[in-house]
N, C-alpha and C. Protein backbone atom coordinates (compact mmCIF):
# COMPACT_ATOMS: atom_id res chain seq x y z
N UNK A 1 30.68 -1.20 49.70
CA UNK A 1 31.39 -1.25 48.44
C UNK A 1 31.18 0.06 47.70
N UNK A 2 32.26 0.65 47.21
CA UNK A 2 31.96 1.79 46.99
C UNK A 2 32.38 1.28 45.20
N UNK A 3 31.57 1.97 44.07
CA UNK A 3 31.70 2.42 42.33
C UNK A 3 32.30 3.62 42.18
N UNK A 4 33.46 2.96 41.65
CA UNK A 4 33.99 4.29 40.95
C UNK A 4 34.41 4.25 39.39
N UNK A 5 33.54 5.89 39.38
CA UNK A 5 33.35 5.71 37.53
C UNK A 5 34.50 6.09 36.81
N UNK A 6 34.58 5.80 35.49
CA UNK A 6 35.83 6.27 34.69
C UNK A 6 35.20 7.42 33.97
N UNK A 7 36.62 7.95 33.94
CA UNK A 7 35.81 9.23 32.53
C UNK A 7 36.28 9.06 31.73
N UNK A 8 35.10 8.90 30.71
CA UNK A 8 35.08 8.39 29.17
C UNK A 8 35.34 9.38 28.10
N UNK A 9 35.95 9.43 26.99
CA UNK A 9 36.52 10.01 26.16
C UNK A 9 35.32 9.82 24.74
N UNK A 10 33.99 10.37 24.80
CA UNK A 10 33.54 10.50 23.56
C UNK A 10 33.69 10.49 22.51
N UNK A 11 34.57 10.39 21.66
CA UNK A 11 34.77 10.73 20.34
C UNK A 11 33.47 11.79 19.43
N UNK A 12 33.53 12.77 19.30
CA UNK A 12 32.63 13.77 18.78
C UNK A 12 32.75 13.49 17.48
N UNK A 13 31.89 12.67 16.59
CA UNK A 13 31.59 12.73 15.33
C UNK A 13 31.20 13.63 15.00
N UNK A 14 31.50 14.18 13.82
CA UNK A 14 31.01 15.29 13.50
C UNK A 14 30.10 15.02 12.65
N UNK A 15 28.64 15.74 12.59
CA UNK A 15 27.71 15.36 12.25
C UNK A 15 27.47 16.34 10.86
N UNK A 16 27.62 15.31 9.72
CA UNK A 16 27.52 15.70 8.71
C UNK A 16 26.37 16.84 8.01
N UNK A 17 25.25 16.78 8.70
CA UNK A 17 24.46 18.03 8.90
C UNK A 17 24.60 18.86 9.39
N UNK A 18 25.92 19.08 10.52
CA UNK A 18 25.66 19.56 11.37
C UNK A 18 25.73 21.41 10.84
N UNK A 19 25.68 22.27 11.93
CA UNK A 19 25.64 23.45 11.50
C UNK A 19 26.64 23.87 10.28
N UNK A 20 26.66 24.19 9.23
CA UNK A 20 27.56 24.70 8.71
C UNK A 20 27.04 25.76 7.94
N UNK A 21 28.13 26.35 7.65
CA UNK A 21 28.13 28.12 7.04
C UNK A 21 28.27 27.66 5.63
N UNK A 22 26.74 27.96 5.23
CA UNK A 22 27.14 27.71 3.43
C UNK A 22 26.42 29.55 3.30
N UNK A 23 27.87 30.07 2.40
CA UNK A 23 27.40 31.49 1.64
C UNK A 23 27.42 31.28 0.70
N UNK A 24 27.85 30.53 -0.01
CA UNK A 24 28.22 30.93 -1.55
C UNK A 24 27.12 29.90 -2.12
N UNK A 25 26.09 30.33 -3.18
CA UNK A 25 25.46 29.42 -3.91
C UNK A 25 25.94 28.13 -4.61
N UNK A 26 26.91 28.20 -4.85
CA UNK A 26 27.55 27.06 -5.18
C UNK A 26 28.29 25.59 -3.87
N UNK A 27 28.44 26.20 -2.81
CA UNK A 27 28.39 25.67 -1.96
C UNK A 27 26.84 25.42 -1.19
N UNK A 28 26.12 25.75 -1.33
CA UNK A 28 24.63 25.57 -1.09
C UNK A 28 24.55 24.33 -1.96
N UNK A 29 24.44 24.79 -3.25
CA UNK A 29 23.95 23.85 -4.24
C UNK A 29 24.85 22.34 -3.99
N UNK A 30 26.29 22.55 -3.66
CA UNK A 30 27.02 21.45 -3.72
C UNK A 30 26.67 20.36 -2.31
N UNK A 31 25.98 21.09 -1.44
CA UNK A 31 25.53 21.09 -0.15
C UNK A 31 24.22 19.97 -0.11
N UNK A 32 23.38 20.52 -0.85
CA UNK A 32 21.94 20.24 -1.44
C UNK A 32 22.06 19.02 -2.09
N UNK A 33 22.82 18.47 -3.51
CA UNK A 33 23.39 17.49 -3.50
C UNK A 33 24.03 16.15 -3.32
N UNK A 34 24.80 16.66 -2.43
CA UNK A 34 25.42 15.48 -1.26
C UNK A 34 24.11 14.92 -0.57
N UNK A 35 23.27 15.97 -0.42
CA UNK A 35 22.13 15.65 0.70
C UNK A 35 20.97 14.84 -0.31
N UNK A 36 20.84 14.95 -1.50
CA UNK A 36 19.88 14.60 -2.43
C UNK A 36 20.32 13.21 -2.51
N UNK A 37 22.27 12.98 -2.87
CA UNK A 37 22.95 12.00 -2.71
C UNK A 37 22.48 10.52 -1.56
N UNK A 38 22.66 11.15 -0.45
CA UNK A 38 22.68 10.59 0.43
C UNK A 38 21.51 10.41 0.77
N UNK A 39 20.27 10.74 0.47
CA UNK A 39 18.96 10.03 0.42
C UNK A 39 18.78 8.77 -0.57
N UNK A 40 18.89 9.58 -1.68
CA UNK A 40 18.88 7.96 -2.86
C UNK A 40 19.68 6.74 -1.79
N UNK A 41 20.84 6.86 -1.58
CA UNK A 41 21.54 5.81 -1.14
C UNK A 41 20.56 5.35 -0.24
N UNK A 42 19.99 5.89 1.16
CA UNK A 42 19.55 5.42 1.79
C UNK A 42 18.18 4.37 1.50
N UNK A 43 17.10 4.89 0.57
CA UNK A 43 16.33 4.56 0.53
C UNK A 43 16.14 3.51 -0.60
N UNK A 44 17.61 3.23 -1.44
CA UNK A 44 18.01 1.93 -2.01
C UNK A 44 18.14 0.43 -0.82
N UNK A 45 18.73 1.53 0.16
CA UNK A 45 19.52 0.48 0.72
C UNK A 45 18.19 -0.68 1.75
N UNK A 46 17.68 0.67 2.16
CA UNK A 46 15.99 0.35 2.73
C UNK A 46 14.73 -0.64 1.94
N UNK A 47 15.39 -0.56 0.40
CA UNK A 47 14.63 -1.18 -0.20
C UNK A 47 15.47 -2.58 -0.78
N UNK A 48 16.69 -2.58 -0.70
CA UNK A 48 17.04 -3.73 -0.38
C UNK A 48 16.79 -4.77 0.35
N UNK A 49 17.04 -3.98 1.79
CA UNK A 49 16.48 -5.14 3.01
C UNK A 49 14.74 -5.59 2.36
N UNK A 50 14.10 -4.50 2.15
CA UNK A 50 12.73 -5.42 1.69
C UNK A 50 12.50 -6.17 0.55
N UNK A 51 13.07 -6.22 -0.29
CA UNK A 51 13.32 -7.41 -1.08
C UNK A 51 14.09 -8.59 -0.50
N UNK A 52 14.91 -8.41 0.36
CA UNK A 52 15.13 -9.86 1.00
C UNK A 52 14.34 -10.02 2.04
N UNK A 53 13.42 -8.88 2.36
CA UNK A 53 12.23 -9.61 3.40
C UNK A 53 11.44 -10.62 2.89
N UNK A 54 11.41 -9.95 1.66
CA UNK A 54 10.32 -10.73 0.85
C UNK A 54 10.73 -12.38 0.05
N UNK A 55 12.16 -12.36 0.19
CA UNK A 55 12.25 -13.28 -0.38
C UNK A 55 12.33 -14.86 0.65
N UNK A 56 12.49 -13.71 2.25
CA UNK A 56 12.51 -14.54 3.33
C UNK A 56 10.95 -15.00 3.83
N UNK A 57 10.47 -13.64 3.91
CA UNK A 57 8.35 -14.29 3.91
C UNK A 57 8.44 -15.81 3.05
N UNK A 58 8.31 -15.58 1.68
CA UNK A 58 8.09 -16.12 0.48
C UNK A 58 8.39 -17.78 1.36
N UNK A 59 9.68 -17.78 1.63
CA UNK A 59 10.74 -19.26 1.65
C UNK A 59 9.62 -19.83 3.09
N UNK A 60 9.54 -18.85 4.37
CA UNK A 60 8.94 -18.88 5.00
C UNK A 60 7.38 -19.79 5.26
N UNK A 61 6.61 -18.83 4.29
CA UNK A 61 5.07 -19.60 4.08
C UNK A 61 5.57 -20.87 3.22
N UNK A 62 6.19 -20.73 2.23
CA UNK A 62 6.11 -21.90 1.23
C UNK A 62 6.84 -23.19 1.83
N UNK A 63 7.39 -23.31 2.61
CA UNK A 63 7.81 -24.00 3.40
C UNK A 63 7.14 -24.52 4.77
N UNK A 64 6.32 -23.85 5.22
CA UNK A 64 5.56 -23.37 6.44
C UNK A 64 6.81 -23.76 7.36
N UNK A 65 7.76 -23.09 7.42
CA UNK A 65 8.34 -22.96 8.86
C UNK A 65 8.17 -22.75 9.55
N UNK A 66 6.95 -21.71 9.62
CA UNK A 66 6.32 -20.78 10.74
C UNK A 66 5.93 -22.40 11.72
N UNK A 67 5.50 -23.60 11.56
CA UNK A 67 4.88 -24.43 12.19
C UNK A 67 6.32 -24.71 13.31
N UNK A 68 7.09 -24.66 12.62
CA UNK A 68 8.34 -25.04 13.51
C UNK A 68 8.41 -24.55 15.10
N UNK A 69 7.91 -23.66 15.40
CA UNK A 69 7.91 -22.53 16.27
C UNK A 69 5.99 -22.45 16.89
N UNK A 70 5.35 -23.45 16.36
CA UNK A 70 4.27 -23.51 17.01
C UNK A 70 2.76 -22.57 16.46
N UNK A 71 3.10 -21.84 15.46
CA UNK A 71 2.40 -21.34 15.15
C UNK A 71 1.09 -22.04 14.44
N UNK A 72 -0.06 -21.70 14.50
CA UNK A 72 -1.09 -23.07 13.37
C UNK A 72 -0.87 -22.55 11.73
N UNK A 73 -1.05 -20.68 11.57
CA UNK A 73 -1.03 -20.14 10.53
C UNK A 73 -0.31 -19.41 9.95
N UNK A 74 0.03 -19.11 9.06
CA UNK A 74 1.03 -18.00 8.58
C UNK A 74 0.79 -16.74 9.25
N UNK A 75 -0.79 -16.74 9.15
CA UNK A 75 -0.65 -15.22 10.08
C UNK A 75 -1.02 -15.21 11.17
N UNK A 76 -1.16 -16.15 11.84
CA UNK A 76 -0.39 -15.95 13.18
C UNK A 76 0.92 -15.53 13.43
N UNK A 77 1.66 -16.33 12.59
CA UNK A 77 3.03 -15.90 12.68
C UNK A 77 3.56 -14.67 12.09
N UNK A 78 2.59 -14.11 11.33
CA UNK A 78 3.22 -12.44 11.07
C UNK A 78 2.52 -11.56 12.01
N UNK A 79 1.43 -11.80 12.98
CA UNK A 79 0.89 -10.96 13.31
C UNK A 79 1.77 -11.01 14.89
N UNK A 80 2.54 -12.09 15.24
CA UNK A 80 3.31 -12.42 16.35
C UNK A 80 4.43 -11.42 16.06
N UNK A 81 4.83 -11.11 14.49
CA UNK A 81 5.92 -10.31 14.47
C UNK A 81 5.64 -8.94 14.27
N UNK A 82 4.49 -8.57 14.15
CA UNK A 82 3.78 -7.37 14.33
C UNK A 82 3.96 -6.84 12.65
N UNK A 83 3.73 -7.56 11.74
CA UNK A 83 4.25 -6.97 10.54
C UNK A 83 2.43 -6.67 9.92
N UNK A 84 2.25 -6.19 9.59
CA UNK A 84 1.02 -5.66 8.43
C UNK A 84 0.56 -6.36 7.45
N UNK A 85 -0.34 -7.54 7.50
CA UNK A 85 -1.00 -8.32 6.79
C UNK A 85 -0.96 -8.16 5.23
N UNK A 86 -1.78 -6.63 5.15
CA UNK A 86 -1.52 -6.20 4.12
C UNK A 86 -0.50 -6.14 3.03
N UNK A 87 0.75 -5.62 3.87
CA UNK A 87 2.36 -5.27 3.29
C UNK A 87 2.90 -6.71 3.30
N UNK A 88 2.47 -7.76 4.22
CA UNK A 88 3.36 -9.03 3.84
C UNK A 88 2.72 -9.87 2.76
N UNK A 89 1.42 -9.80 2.59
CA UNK A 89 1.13 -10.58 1.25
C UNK A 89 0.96 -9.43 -0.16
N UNK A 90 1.36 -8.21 -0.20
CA UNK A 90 1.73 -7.61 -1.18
C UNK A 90 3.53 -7.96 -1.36
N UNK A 91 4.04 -8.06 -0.23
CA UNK A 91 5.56 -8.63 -0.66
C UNK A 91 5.23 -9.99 -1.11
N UNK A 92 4.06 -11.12 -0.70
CA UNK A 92 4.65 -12.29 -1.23
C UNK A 92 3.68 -12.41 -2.81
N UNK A 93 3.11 -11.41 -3.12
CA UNK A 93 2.99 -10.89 -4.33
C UNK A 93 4.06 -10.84 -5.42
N UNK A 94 4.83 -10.17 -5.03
CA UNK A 94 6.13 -9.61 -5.45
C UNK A 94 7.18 -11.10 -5.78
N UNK A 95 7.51 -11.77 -4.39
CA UNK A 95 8.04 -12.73 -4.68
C UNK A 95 7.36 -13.72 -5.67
N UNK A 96 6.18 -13.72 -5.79
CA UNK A 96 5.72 -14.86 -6.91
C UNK A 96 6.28 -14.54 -7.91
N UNK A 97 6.02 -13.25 -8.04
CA UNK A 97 6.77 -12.41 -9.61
C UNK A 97 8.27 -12.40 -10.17
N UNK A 98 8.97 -12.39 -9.19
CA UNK A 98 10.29 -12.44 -9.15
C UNK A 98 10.84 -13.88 -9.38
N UNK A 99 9.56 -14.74 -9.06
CA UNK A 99 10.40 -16.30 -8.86
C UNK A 99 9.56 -16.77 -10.58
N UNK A 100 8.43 -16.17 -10.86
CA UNK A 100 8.25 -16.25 -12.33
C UNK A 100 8.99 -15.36 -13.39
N UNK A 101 9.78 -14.68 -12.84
CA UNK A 101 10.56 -13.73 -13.84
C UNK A 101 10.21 -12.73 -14.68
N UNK A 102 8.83 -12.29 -13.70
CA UNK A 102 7.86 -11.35 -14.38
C UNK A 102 8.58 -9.82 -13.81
N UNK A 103 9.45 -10.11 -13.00
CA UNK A 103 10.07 -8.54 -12.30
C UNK A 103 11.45 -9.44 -12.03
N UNK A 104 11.98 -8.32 -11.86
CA UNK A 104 13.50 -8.86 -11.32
C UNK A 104 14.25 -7.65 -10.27
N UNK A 105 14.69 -8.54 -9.43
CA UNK A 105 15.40 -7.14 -8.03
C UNK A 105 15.78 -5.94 -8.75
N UNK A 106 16.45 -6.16 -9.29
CA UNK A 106 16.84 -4.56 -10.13
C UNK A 106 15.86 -3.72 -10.37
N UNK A 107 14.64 -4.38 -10.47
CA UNK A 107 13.41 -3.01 -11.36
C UNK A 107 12.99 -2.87 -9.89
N UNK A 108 12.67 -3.77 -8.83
CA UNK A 108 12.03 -2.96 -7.81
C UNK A 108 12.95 -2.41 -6.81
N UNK A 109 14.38 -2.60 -6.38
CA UNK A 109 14.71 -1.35 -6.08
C UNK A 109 15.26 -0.06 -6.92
N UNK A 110 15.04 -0.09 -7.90
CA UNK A 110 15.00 0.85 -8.68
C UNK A 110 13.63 1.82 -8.94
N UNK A 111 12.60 0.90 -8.62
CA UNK A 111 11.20 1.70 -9.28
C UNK A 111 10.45 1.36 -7.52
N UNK A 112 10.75 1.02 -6.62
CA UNK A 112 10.15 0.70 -5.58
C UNK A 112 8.86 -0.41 -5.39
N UNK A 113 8.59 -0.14 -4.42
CA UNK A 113 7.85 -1.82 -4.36
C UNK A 113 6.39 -1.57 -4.51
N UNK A 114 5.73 0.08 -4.50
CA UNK A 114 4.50 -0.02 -5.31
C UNK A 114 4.38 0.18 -6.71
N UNK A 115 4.83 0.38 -7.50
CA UNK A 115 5.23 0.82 -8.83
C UNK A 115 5.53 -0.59 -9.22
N UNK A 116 6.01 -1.71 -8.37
CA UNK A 116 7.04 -2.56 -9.31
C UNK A 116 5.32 -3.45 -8.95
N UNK A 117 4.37 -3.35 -7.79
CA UNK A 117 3.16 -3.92 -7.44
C UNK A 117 2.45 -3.28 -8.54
N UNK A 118 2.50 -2.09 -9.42
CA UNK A 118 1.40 -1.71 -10.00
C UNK A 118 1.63 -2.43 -11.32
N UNK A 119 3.15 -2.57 -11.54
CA UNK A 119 3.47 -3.28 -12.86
C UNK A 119 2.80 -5.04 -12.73
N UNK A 120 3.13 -5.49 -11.83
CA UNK A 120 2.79 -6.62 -11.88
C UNK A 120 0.95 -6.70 -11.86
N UNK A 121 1.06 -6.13 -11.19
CA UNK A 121 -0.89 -6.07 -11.16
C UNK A 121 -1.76 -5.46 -12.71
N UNK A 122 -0.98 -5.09 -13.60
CA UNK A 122 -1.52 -4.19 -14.76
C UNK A 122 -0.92 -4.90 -15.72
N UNK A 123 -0.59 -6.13 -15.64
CA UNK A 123 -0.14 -7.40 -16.71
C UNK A 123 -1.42 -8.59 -16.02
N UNK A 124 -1.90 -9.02 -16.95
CA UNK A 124 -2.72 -10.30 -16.04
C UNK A 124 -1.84 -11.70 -16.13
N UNK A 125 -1.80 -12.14 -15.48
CA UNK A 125 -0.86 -13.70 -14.98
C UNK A 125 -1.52 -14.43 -14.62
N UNK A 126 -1.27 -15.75 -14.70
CA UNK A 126 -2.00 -17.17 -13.99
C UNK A 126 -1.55 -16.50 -12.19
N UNK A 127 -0.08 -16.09 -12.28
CA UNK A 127 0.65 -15.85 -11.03
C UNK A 127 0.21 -15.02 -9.98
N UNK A 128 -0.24 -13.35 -10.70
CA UNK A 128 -1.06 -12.51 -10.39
C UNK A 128 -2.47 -12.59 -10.55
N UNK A 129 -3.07 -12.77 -9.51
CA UNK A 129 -4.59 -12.62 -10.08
C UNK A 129 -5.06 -11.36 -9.66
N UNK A 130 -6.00 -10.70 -10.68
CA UNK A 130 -6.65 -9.52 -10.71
C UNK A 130 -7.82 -9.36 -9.00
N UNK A 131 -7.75 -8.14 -8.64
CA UNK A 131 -8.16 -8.50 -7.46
C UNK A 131 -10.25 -8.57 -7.76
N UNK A 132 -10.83 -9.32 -7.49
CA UNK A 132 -12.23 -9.24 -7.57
C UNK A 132 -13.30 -8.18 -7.31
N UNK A 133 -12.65 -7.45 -6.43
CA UNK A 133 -12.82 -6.48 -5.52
C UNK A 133 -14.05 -4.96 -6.73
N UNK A 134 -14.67 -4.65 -6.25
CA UNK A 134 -15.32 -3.62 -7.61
C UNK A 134 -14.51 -2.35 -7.20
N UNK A 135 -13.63 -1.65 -8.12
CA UNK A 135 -12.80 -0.22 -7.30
C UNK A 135 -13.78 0.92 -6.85
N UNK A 136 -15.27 0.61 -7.70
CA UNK A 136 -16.74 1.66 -7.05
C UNK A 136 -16.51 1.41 -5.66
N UNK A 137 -16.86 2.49 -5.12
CA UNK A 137 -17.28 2.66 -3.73
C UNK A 137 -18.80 2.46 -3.77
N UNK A 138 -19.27 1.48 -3.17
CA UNK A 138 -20.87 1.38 -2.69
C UNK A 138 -21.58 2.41 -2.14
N UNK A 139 -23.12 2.71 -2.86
CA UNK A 139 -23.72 3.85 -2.27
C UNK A 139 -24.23 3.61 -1.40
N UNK A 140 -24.42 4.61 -0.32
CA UNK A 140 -25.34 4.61 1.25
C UNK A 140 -25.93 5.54 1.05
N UNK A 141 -27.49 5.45 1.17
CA UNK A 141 -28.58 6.29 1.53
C UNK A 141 -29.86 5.86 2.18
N UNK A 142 -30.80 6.90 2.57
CA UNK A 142 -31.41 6.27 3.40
C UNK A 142 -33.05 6.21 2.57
N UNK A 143 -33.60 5.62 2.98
CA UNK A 143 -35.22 5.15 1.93
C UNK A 143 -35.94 5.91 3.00
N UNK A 144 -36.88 6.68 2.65
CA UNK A 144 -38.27 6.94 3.58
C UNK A 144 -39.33 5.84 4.14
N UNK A 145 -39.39 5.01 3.27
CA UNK A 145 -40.70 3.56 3.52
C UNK A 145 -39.60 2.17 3.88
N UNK A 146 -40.57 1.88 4.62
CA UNK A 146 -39.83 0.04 4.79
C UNK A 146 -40.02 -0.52 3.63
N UNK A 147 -41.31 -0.60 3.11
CA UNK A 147 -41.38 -1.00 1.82
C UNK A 147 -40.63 -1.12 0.72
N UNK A 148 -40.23 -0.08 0.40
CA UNK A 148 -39.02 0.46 -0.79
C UNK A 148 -37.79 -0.25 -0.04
N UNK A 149 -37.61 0.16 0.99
CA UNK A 149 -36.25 -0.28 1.12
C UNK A 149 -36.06 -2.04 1.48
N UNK A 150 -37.15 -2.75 1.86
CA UNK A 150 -37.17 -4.19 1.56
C UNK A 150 -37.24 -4.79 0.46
N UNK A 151 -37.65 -3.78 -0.59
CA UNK A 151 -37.41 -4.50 -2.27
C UNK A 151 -36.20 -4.10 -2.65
N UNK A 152 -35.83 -3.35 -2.44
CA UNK A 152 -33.99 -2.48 -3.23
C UNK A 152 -32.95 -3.48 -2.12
N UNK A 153 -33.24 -3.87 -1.10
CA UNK A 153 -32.38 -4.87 -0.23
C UNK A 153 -32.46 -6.18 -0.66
N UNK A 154 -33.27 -7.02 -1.22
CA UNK A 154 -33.46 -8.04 -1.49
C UNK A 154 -33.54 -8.29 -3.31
N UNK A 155 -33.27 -7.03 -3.49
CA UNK A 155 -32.89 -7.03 -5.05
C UNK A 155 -32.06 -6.19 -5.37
N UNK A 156 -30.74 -6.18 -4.92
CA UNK A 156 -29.18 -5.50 -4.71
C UNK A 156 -28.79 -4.99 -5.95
N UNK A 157 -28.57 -6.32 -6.86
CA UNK A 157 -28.46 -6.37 -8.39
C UNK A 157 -28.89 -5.72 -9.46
N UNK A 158 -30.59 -6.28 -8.73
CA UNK A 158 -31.24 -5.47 -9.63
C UNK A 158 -31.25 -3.61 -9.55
N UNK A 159 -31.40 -3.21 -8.55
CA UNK A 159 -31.33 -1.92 -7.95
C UNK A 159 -30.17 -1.48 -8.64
N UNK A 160 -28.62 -2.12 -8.58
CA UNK A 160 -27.51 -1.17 -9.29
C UNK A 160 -28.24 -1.22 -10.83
N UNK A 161 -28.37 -2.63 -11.27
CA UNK A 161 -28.93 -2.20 -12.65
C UNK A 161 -29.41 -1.47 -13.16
N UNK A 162 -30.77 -1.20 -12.68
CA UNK A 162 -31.55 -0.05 -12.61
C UNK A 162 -31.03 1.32 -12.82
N UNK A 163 -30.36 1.50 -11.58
CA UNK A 163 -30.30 3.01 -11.52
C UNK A 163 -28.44 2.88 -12.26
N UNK A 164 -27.74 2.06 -13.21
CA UNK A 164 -27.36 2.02 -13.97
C UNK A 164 -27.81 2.91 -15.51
N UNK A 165 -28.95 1.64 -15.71
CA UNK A 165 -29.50 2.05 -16.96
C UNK A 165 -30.52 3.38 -17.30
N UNK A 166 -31.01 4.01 -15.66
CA UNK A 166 -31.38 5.06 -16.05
C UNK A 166 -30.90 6.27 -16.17
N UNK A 167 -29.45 5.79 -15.59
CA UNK A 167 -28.62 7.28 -15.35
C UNK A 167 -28.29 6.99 -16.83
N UNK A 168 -27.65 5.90 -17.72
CA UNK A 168 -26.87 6.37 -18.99
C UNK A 168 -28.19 6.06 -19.74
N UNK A 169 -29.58 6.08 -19.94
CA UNK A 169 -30.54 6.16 -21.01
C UNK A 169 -31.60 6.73 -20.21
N UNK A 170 -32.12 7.53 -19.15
CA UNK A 170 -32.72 8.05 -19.19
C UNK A 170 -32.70 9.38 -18.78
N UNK A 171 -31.63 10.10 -18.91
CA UNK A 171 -31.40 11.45 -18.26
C UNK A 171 -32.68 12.48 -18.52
N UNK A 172 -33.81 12.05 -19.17
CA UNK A 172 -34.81 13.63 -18.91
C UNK A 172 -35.62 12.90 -17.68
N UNK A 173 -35.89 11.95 -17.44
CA UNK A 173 -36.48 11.47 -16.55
C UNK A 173 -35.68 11.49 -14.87
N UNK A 174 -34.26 11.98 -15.13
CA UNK A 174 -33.44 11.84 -14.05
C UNK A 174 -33.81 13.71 -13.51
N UNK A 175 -33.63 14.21 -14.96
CA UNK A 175 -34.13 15.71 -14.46
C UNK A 175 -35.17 16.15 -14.23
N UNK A 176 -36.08 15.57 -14.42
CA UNK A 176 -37.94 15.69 -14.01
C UNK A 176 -37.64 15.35 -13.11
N UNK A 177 -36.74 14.39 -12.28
CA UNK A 177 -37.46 13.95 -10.82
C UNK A 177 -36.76 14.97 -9.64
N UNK A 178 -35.47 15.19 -9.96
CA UNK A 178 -34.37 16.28 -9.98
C UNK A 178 -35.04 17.91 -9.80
N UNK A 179 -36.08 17.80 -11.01
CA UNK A 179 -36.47 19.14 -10.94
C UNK A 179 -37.47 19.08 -9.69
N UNK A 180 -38.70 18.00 -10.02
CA UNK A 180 -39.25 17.77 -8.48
C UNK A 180 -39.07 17.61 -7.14
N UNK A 181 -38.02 17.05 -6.79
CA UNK A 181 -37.43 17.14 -5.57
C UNK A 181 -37.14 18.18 -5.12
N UNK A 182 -36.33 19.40 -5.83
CA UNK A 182 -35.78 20.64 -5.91
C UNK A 182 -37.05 21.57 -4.85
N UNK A 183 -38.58 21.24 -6.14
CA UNK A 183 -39.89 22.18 -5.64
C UNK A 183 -40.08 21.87 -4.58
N UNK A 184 -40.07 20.21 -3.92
CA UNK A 184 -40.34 19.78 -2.56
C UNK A 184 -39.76 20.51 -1.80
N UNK A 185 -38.17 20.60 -1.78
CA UNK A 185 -37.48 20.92 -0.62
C UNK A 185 -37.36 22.28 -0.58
N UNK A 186 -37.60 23.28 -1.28
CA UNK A 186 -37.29 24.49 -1.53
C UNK A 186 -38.44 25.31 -1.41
């Protein structure tokens, strides 16, 4: 059996980037534009679909459909769709907000979906809860004695306290020890 191919007729779109001769600054600029243009559009349109992601998550968990399909947990079922734990319960963030009327589609594709997350998070709500989380980064260092470092481990609390209250009420005592360490190592 012999294939025999056809020859196909491409149609050559012309590609709106494609090379073109801009001399004149005003054709640059008008150039630049269109192109500034045609980003906004896109990245409305991009943020469209994720507001109806979100409004599809939302219907999703609150419903648990996900069980329909065998799943035990919600995130099982997002992690089956390979989506980002993170990014799907910051969208169903969003949807709580939207379904309390604390945001509305218009402000987040307009202001995007972290901005419209920072608004909602910087109002306190029964809806939103503040995250528990301390925004300090925890210190790591290392103790010379087991000793020391089995009392500062088993007294966590007390230890931030501490070296709390001596950094904002005892700063000559922070520089005496400061200055001593200095003579040690030097």
């Amino acid at each position: 059996m012999e294939i025999e191919l056809n020859e196909r007729v491409i149609s050559r779109a012309t590609d709106p980037d494609g090379e073109k001769k801009l001399i004149t600054k005003e054709e640059i600029f008008a150039h630049y534009n269109d192109l500034k243009n045609r980003l906004k559009t896109n990245i409305k349109k991009k943020i469209f679909y994720k507001v109806e992601s979100i409004r599809i998550l939302k219907e999703i968990k609150d419903n648990e459909y996900y069980k329909l399909d065998g799943y035990k947990s919600f995130d099982a079922f997002i992690k089956d769709y390979q989506l980002a734990r993170t990014q799907v319960y910051i969208y169903l963030k969003l949807a709580k907000a939207l379904q309390a009327g604390i945001l509305n589609e218009d402000y987040i594709i307009e202001n995007g979906i972290y901005n419209s997350l920072d608004k909602i998070e910087s109002q306190e709500t029964p809806i939103v809860k503040k995250s528990k989380q301390n925004p300090i980064k925890p210190l790591r260092f290392q103790l010379k004695k087991q000793e020391s470092y089995d009392f500062y481990k088993s007294n966590a609390k007390f230890t931030g306290f501490m070296l709390d209250k001596l950094f904002s009420d005892g700063k000559e005592i922070i520089k005496k020890l400061m200055k001593e360490y200095k003579e040690l190592k030097g």
